[in-house]
PDB file of N, CA and C in Angstrom:
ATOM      1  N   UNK A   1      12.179  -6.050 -30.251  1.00  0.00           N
ATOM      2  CA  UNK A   1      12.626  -6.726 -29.074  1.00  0.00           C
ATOM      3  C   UNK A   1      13.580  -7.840 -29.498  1.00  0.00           C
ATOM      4  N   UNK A   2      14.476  -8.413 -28.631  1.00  0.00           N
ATOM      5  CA  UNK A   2      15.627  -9.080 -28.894  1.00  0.00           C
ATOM      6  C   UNK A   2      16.257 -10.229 -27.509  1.00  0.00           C
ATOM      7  N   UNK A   3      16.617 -10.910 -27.804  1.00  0.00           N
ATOM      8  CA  UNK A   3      17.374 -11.406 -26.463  1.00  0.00           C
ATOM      9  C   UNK A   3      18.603 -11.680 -26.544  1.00  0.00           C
ATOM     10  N   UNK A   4      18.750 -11.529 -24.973  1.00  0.00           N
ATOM     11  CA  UNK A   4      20.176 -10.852 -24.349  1.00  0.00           C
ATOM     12  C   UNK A   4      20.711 -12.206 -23.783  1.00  0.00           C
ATOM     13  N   UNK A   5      22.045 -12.566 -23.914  1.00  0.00           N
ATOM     14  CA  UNK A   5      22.654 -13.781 -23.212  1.00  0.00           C
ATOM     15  C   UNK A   5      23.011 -12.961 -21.806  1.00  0.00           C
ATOM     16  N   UNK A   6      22.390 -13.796 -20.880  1.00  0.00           N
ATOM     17  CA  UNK A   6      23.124 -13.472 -19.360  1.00  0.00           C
ATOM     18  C   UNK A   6      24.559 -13.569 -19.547  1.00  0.00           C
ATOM     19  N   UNK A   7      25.046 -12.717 -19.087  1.00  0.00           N
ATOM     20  CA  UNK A   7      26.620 -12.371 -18.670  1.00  0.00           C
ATOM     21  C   UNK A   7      27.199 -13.187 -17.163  1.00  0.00           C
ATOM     22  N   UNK A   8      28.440 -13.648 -17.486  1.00  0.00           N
ATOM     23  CA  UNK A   8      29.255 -13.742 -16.519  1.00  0.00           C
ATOM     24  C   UNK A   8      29.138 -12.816 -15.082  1.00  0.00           C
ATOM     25  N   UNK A   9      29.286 -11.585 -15.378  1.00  0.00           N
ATOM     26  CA  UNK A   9      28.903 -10.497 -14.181  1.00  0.00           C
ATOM     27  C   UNK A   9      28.093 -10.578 -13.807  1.00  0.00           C
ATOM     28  N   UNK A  10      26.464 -10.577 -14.947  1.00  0.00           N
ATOM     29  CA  UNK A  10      25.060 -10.833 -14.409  1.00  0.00           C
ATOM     30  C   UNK A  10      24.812 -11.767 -13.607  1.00  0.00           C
ATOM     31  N   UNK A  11      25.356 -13.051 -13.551  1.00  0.00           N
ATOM     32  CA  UNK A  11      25.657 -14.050 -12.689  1.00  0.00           C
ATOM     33  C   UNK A  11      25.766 -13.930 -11.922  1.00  0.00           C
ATOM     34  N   UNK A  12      27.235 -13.390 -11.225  1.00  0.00           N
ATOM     35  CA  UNK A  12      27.950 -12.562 -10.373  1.00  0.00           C
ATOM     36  C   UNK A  12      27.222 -11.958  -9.561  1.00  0.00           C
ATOM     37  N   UNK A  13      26.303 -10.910  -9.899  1.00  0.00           N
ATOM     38  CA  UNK A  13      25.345  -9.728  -9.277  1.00  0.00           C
ATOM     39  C   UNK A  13      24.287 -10.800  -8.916  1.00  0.00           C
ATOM     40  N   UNK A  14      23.563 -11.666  -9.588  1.00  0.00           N
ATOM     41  CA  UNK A  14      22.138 -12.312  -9.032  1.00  0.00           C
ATOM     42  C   UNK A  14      23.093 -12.711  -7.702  1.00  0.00           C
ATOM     43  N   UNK A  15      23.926 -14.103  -7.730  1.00  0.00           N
ATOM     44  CA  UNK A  15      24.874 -15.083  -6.652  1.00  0.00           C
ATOM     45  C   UNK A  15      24.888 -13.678  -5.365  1.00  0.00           C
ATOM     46  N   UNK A  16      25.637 -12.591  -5.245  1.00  0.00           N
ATOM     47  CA  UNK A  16      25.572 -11.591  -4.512  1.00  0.00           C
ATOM     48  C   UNK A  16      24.015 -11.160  -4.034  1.00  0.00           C
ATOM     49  N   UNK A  17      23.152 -11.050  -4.686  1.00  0.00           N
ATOM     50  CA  UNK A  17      21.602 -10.069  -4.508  1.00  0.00           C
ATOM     51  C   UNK A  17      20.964 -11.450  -3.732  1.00  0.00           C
ATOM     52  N   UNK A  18      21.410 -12.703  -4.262  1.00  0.00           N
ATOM     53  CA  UNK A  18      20.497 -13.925  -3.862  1.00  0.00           C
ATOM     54  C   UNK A  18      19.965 -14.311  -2.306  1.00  0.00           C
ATOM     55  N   UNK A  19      21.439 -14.297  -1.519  1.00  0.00           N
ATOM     56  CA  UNK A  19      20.848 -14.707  -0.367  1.00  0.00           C
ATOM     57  C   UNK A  19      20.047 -13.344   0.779  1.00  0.00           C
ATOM     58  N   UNK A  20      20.491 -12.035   0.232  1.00  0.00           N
ATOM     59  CA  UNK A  20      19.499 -10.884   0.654  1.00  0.00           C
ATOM     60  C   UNK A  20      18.084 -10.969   0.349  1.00  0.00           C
ATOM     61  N   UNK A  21      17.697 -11.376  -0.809  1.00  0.00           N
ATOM     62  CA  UNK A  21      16.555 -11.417  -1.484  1.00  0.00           C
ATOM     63  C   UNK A  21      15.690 -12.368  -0.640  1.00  0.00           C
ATOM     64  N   UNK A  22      16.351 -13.356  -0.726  1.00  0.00           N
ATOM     65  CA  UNK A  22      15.733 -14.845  -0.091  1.00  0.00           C
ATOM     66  C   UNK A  22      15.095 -14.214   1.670  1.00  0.00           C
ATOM     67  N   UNK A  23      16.507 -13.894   2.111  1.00  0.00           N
ATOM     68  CA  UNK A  23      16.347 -13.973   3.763  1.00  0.00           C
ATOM     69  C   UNK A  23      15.160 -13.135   3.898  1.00  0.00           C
ATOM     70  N   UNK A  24      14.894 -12.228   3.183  1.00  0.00           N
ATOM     71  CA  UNK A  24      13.756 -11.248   3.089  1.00  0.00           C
ATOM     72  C   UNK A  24      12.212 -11.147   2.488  1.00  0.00           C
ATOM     73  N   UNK A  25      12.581 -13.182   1.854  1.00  0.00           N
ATOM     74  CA  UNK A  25      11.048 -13.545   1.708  1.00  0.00           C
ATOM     75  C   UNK A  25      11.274 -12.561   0.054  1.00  0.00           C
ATOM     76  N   UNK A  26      11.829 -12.179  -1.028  1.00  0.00           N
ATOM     77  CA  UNK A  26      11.610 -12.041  -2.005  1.00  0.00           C
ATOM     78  C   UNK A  26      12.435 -12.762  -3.228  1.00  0.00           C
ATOM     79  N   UNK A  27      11.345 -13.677  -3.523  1.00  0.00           N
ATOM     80  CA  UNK A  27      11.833 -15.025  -4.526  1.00  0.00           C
ATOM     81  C   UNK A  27      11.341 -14.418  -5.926  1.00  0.00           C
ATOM     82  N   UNK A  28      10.684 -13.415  -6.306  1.00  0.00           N
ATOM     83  CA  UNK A  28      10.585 -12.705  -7.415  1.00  0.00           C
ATOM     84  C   UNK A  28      11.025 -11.169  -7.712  1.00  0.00           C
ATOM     85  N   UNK A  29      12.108 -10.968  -8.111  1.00  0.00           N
ATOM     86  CA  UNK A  29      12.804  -9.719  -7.908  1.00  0.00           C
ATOM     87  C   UNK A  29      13.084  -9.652  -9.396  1.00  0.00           C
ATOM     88  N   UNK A  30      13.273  -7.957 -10.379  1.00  0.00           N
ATOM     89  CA  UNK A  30      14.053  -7.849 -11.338  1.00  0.00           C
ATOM     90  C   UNK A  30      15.300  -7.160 -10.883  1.00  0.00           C
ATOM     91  N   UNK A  31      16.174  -7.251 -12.008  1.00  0.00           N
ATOM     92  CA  UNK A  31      17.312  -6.605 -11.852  1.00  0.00           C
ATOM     93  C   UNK A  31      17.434  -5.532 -12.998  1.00  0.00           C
ATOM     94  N   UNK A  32      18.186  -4.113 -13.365  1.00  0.00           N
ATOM     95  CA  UNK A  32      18.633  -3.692 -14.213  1.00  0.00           C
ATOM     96  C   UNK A  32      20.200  -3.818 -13.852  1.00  0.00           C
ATOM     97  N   UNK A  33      20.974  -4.345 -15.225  1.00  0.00           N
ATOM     98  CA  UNK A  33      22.328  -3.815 -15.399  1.00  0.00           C
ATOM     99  C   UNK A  33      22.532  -3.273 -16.259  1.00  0.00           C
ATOM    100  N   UNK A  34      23.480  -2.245 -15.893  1.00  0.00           N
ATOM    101  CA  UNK A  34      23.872  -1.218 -17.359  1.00  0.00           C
ATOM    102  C   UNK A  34      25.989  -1.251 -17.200  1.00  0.00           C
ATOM    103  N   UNK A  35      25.964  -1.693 -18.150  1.00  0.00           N
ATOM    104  CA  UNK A  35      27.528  -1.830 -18.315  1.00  0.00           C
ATOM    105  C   UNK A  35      28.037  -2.265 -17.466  1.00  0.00           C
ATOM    106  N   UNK A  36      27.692  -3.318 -17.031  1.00  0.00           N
ATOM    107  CA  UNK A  36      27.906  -4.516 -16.098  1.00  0.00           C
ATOM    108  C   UNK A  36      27.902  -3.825 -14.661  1.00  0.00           C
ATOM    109  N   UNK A  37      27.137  -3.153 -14.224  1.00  0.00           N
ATOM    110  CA  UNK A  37      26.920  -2.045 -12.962  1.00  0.00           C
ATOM    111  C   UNK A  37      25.347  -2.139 -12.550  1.00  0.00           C
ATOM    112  N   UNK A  38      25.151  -3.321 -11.430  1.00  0.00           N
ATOM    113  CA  UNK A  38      23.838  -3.000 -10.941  1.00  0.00           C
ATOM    114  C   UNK A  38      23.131  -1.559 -10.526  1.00  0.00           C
ATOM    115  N   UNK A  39      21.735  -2.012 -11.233  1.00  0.00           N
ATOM    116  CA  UNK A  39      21.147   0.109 -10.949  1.00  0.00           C
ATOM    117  C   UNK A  39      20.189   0.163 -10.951  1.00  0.00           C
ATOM    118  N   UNK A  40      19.199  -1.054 -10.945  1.00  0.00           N
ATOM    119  CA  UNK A  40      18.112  -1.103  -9.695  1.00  0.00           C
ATOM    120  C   UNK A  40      17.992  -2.904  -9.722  1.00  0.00           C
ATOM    121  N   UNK A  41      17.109  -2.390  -8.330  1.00  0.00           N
ATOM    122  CA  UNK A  41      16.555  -4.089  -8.006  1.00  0.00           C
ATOM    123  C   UNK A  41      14.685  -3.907  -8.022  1.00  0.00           C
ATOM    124  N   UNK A  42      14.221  -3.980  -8.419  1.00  0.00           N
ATOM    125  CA  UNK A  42      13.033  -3.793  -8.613  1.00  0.00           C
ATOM    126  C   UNK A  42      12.172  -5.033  -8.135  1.00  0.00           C
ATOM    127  N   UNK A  43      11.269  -5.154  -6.879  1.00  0.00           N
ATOM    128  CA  UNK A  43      10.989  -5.753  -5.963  1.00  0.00           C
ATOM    129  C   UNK A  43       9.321  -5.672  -6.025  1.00  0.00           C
ATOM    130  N   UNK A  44       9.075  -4.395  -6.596  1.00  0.00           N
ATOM    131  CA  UNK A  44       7.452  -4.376  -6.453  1.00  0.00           C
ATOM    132  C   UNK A  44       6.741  -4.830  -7.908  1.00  0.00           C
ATOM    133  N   UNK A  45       6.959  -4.326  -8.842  1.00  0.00           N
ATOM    134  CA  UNK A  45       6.360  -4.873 -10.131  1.00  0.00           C
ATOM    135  C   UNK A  45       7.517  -5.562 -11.268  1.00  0.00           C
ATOM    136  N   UNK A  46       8.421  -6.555 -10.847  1.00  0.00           N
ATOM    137  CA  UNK A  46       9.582  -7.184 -11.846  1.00  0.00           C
ATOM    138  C   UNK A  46       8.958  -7.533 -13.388  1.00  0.00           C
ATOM    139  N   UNK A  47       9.333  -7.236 -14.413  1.00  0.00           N
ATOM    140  CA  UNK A  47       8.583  -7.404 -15.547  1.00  0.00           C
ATOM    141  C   UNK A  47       9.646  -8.142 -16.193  1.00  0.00           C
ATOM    142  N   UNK A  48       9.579  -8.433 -17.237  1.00  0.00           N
ATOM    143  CA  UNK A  48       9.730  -9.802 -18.081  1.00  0.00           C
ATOM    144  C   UNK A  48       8.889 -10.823 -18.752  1.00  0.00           C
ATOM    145  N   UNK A  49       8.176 -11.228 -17.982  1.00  0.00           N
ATOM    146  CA  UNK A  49       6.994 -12.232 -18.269  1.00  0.00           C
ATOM    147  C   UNK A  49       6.561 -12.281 -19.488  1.00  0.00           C
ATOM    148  N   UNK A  50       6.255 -11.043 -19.803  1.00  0.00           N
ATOM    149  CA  UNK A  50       5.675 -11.027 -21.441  1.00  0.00           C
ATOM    150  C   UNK A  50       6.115 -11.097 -22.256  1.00  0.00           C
ATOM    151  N   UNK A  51       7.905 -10.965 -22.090  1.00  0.00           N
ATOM    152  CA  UNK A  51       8.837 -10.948 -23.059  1.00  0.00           C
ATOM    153  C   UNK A  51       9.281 -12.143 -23.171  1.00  0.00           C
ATOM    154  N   UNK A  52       9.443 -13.106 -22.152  1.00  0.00           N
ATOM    155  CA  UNK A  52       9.857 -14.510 -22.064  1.00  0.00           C
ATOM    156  C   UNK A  52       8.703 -15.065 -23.182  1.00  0.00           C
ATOM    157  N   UNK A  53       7.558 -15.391 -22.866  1.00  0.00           N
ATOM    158  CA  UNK A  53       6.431 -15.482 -23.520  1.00  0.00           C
ATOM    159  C   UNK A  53       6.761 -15.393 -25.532  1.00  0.00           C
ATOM    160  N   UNK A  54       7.039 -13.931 -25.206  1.00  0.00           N
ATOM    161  CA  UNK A  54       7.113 -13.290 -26.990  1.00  0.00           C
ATOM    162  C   UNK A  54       8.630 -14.289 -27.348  1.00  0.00           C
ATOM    163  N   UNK A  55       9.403 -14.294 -26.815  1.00  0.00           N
ATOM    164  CA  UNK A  55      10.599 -14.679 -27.296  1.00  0.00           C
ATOM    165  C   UNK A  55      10.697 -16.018 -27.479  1.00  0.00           C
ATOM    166  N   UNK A  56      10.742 -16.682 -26.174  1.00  0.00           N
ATOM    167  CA  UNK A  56      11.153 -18.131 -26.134  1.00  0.00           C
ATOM    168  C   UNK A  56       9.698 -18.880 -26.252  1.00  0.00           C
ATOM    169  N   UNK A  57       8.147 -18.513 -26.313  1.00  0.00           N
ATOM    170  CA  UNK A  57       6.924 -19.433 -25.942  1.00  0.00           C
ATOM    171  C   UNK A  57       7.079 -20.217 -24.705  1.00  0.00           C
ATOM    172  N   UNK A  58       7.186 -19.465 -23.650  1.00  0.00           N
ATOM    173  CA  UNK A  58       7.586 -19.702 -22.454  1.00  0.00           C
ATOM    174  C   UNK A  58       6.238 -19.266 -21.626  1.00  0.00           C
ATOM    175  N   UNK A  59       5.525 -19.644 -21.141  1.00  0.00           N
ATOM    176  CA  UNK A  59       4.224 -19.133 -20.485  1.00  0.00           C
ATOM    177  C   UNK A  59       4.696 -19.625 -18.793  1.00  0.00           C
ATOM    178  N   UNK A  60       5.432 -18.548 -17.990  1.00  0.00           N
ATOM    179  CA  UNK A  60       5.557 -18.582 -16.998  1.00  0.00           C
ATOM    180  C   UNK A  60       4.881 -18.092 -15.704  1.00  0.00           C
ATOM    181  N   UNK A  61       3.825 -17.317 -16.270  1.00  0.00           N
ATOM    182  CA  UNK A  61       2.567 -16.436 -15.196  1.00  0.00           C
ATOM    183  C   UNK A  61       1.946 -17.888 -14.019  1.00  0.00           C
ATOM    184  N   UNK A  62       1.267 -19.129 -14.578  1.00  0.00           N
ATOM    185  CA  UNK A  62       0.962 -20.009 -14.194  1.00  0.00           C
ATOM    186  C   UNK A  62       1.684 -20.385 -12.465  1.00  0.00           C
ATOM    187  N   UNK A  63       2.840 -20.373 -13.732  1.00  0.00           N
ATOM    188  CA  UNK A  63       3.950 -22.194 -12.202  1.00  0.00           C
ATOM    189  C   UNK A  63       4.983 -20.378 -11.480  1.00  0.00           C
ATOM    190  N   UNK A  64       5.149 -19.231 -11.307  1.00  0.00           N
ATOM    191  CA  UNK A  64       5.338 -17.767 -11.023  1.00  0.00           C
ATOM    192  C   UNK A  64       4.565 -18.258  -9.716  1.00  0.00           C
ATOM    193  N   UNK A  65       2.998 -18.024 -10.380  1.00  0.00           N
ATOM    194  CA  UNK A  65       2.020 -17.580  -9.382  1.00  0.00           C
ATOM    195  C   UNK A  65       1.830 -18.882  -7.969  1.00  0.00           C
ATOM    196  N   UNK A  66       1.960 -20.173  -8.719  1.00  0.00           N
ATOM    197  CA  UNK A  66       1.602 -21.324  -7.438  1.00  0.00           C
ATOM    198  C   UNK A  66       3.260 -21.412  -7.210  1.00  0.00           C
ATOM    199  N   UNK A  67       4.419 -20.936  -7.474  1.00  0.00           N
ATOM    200  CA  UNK A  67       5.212 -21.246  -6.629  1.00  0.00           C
ATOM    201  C   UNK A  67       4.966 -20.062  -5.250  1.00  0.00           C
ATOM    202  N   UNK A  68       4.522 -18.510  -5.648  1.00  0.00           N
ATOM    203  CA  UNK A  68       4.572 -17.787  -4.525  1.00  0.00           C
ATOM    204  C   UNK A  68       3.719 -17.986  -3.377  1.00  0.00           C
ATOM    205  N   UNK A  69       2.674 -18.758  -4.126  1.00  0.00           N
ATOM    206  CA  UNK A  69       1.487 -19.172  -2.721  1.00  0.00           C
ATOM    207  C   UNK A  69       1.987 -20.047  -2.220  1.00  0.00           C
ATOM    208  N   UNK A  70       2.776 -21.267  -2.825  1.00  0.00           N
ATOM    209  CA  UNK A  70       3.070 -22.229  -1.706  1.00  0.00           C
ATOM    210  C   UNK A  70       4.439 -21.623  -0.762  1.00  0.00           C
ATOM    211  N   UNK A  71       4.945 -20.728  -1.488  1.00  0.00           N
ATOM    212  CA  UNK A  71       5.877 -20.286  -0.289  1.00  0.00           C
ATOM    213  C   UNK A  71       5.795 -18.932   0.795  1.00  0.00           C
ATOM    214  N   UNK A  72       4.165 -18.960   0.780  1.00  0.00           N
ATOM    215  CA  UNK A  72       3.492 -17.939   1.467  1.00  0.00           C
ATOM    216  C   UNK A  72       2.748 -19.095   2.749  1.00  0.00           C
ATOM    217  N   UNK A  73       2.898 -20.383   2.167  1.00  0.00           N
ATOM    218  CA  UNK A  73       2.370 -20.975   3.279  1.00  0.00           C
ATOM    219  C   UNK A  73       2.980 -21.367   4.639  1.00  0.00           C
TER     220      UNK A  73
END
């Protein structure tokens, strides 16, 4: 496993996907890009978490989980 610098485009594509996502109540979404060409949005199980974790010692499951409840309230 390895990490990837976000791209200029990747940017691009979140700024575009962002305010759909939002208006629709989904503040945790993944993305795949493949050669700078969005090709899925993955909405039901977004993964990462474990890799943030392995890579950077980033333990994000915690402040993830109480941001979605408070914005369920």
């Amino acid at each position: 496993m390895h990490a990837s610098k976000v791209s200029a485009r990747d940017r691009q594509i979140v700024s575009a996907l962002k305010p759909l996502l939002r208006k629709n109540g989904l503040y945790f979404a993944g993305i795949d890009v493949i050669d700078g060409y969005l090709t899925e949005v993955n909405v039901t199980s977004p993964s990462g978490i474990p890799e943030m974790k392995e890579l950077y010692g980033i333990n994000l499951e915690e402040k993830i989980a109480d941001f979605l409840e408070n914005k369920s309230c």
